[in-house]
C-alpha atoms as a PDB file:
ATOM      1  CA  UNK A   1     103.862 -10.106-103.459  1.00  0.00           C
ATOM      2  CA  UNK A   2     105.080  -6.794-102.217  1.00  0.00           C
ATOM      3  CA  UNK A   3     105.227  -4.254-104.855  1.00  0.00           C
ATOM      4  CA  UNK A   4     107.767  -0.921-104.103  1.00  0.00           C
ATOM      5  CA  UNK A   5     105.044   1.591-102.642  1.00  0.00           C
ATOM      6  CA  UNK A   6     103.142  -1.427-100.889  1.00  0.00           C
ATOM      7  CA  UNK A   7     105.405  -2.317 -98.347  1.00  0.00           C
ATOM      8  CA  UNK A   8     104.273  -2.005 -94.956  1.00  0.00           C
ATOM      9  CA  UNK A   9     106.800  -1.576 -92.033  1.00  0.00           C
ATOM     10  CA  UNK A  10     105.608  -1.642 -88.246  1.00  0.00           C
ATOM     11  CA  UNK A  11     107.270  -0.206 -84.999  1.00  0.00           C
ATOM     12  CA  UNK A  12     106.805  -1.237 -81.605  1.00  0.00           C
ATOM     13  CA  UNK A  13     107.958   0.985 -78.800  1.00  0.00           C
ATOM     14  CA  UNK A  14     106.179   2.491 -75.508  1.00  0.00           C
ATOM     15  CA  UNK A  15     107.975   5.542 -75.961  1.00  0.00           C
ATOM     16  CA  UNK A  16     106.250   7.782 -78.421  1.00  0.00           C
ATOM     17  CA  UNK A  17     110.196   9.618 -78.864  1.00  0.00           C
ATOM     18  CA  UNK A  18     111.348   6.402 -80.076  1.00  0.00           C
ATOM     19  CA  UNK A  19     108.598   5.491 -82.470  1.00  0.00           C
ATOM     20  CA  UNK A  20     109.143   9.193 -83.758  1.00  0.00           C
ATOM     21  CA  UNK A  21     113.349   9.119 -83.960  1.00  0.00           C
ATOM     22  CA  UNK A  22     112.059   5.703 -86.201  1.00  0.00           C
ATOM     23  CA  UNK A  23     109.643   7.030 -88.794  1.00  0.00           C
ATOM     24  CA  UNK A  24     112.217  10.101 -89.105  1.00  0.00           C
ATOM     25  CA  UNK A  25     114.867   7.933 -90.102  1.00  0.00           C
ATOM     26  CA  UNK A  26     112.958   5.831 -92.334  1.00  0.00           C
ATOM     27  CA  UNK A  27     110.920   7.968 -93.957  1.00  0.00           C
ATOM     28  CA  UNK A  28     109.834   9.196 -96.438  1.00  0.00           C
ATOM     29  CA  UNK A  29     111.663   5.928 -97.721  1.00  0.00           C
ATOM     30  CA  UNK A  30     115.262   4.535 -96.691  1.00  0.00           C
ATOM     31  CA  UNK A  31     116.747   4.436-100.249  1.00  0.00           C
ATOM     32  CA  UNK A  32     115.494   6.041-102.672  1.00  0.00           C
ATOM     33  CA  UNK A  33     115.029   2.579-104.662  1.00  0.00           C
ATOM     34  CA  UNK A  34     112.674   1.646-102.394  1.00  0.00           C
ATOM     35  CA  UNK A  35     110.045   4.289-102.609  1.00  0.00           C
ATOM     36  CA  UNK A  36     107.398   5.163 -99.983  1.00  0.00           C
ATOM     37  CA  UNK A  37     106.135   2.609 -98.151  1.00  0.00           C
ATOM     38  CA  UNK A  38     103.215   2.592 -95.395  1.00  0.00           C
ATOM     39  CA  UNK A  39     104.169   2.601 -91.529  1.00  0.00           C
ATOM     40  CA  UNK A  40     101.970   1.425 -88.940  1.00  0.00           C
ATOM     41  CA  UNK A  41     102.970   2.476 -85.138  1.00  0.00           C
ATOM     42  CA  UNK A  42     102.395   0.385 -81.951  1.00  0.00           C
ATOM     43  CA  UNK A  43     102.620   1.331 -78.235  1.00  0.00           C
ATOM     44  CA  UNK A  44     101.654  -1.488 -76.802  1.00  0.00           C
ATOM     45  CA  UNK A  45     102.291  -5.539 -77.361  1.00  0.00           C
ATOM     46  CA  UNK A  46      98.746  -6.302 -77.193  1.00  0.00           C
ATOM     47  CA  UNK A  47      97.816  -3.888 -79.993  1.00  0.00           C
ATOM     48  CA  UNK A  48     100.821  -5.289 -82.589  1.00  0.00           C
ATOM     49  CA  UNK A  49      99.510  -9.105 -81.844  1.00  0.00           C
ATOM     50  CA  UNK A  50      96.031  -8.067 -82.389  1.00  0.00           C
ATOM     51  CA  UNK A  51      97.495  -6.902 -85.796  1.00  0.00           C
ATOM     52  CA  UNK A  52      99.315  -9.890 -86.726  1.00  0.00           C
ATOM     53  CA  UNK A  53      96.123 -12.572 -84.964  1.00  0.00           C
ATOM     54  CA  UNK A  54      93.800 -10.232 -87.486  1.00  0.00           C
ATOM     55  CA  UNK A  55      95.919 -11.495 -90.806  1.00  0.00           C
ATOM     56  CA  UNK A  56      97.925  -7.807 -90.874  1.00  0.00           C
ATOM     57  CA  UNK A  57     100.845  -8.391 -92.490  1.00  0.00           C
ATOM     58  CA  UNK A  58     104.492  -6.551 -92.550  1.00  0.00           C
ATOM     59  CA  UNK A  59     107.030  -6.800 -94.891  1.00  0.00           C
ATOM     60  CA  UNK A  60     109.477  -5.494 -91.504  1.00  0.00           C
ATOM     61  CA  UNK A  61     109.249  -4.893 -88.101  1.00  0.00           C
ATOM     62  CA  UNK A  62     111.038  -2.671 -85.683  1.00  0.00           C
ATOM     63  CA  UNK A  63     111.174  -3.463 -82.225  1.00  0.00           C
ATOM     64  CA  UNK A  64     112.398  -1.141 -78.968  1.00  0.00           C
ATOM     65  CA  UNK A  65     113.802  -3.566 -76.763  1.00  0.00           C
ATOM     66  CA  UNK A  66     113.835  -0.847 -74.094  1.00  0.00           C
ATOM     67  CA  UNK A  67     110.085  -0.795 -74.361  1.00  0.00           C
ATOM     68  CA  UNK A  68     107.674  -1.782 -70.954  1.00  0.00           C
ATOM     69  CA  UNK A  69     105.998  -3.546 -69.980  1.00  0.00           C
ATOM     70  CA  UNK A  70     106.257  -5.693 -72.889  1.00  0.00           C
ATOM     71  CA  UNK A  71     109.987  -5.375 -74.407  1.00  0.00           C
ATOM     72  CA  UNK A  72     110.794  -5.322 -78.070  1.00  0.00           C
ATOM     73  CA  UNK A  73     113.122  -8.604 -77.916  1.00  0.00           C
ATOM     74  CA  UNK A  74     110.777 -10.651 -76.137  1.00  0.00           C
ATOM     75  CA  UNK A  75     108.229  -9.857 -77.861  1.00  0.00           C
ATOM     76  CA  UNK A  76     110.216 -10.271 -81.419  1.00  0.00           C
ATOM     77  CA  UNK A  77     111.138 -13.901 -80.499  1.00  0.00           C
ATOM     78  CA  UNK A  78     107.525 -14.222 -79.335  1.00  0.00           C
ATOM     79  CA  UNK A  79     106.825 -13.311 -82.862  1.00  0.00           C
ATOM     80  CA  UNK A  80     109.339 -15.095 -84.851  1.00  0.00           C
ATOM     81  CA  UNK A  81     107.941 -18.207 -83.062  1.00  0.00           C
ATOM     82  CA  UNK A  82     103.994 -17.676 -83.220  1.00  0.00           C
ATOM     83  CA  UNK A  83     103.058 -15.530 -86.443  1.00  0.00           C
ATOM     84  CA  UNK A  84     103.677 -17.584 -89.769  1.00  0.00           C
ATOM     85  CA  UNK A  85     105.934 -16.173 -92.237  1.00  0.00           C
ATOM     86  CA  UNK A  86     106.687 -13.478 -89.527  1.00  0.00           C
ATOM     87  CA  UNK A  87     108.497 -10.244 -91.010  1.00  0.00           C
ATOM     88  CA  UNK A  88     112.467  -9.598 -90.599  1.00  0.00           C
ATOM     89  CA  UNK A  89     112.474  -7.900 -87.247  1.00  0.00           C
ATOM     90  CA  UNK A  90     114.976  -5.087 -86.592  1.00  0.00           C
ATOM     91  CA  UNK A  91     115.658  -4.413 -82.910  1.00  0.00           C
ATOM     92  CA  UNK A  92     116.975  -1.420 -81.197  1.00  0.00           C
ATOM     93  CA  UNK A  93     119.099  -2.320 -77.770  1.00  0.00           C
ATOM     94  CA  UNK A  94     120.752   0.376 -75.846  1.00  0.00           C
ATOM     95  CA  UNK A  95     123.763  -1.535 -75.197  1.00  0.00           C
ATOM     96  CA  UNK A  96     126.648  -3.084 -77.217  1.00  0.00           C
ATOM     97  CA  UNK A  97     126.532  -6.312 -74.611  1.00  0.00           C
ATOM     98  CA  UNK A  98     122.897  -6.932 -75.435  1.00  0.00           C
ATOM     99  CA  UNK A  99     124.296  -7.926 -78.802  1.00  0.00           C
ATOM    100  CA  UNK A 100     123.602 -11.729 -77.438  1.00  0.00           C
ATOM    101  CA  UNK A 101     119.472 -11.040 -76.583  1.00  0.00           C
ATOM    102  CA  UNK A 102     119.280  -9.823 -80.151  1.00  0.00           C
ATOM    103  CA  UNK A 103     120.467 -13.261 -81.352  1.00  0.00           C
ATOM    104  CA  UNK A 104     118.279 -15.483 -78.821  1.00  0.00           C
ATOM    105  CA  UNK A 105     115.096 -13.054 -80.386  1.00  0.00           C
ATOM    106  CA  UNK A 106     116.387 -13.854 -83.746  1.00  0.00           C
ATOM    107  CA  UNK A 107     116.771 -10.540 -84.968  1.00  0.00           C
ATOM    108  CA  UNK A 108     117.737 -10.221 -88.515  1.00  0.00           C
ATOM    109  CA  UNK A 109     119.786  -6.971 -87.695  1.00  0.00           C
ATOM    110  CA  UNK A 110     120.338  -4.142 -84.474  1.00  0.00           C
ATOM    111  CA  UNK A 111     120.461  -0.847 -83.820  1.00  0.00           C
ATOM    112  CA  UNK A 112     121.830   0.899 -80.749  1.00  0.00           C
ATOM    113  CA  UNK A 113     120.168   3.409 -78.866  1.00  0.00           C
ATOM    114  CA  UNK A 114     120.976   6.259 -79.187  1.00  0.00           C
ATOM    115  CA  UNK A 115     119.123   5.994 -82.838  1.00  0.00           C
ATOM    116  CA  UNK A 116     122.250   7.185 -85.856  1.00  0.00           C
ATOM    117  CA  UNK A 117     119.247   7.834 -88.809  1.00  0.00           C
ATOM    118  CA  UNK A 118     121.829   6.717 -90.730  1.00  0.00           C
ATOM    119  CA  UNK A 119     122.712   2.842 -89.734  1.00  0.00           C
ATOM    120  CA  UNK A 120     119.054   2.578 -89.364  1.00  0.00           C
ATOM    121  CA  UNK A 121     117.727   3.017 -92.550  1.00  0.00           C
ATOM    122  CA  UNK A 122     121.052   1.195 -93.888  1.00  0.00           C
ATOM    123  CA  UNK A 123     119.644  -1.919 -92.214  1.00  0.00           C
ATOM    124  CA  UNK A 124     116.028  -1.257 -93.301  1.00  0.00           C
ATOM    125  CA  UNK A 125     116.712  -0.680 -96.664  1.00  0.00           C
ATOM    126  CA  UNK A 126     118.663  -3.889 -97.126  1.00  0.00           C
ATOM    127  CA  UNK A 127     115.791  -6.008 -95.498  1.00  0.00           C
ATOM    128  CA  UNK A 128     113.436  -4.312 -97.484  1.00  0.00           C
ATOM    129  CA  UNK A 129     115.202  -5.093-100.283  1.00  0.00           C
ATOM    130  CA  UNK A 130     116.195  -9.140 -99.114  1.00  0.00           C
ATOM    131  CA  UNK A 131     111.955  -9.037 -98.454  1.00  0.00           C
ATOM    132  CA  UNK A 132     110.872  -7.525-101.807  1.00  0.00           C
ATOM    133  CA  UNK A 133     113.478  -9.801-104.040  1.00  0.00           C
ATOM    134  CA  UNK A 134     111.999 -12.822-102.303  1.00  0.00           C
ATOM    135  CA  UNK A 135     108.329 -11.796-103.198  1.00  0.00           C
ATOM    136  CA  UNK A 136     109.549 -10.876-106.677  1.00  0.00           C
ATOM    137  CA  UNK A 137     111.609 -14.202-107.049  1.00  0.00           C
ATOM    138  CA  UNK A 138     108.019 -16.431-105.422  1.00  0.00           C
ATOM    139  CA  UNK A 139     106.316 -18.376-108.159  1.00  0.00           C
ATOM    140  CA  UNK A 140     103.137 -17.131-109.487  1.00  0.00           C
ATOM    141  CA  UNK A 141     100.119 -19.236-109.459  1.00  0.00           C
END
């Protein structure tokens, strides 16, 4: 179950600007109803599967889809399809008519490059929220 304070978000980017421009919108938290939460960064696609084949888990993940080699949307379907009970997946395009490789990823929301702090952690706060209601609402055994 995620508890407010135990949520754990991940971002995936190549660019070390964008992974920054991220944790500065979304932290300390994205609503103050959420609280603090822990954020793991990844550079590369090898290092955030390695996370995911070692039982990490995320209660969200951001994706660059401007990253290289390896970028975000590709590797967010890859994700959705492979990792059980994958994590909502944000993705950040740079282009209003990428809008359609954000739905064959299955993103469960966008952002546009350049990042607006503000639409960002609008979208991550209501995921966090959709993810921590659904833990809270799971039957206890």
């Amino acid at each position: 179950m995620a508890e407010m304070g135990s949520l754990t978000v991940l971002i995936y980017s190549d660019n070390s600007l964008v992974r920054a421009s991220v944790v500065r919108a979304i932290s300390p938290a994205p609503a103050a109803d959420l609280g603090a939460f822990t954020i793991k960064e990844f550079a590369t696609a090898p290092a955030l599967k390695d996370y995911f084949d070692d039982k990490g888990r995320a209660d969200l993940l951001i994706v660059d889809g401007e990253a290289s080699p390896v970028g975000g949307l590709g590797l967010a379907r890859e994700i959705k399809d492979e990792v059980y009970n994958a994590p909502p997946i944000v993705g950040i395009i740079a282009r209003e008519a990428d809008r359609w490789l954000a739905t064959w990823a299955r993103l469960d929301a966008i952002a546009l490059h350049p990042i607006d702090p503000r639409a960002l952690a609008g979208e991550v706060a209501a995921l966090l929220r959709k993810t921590t209601a659904v833990a809270t609402a799971a039957p206890h055994h």
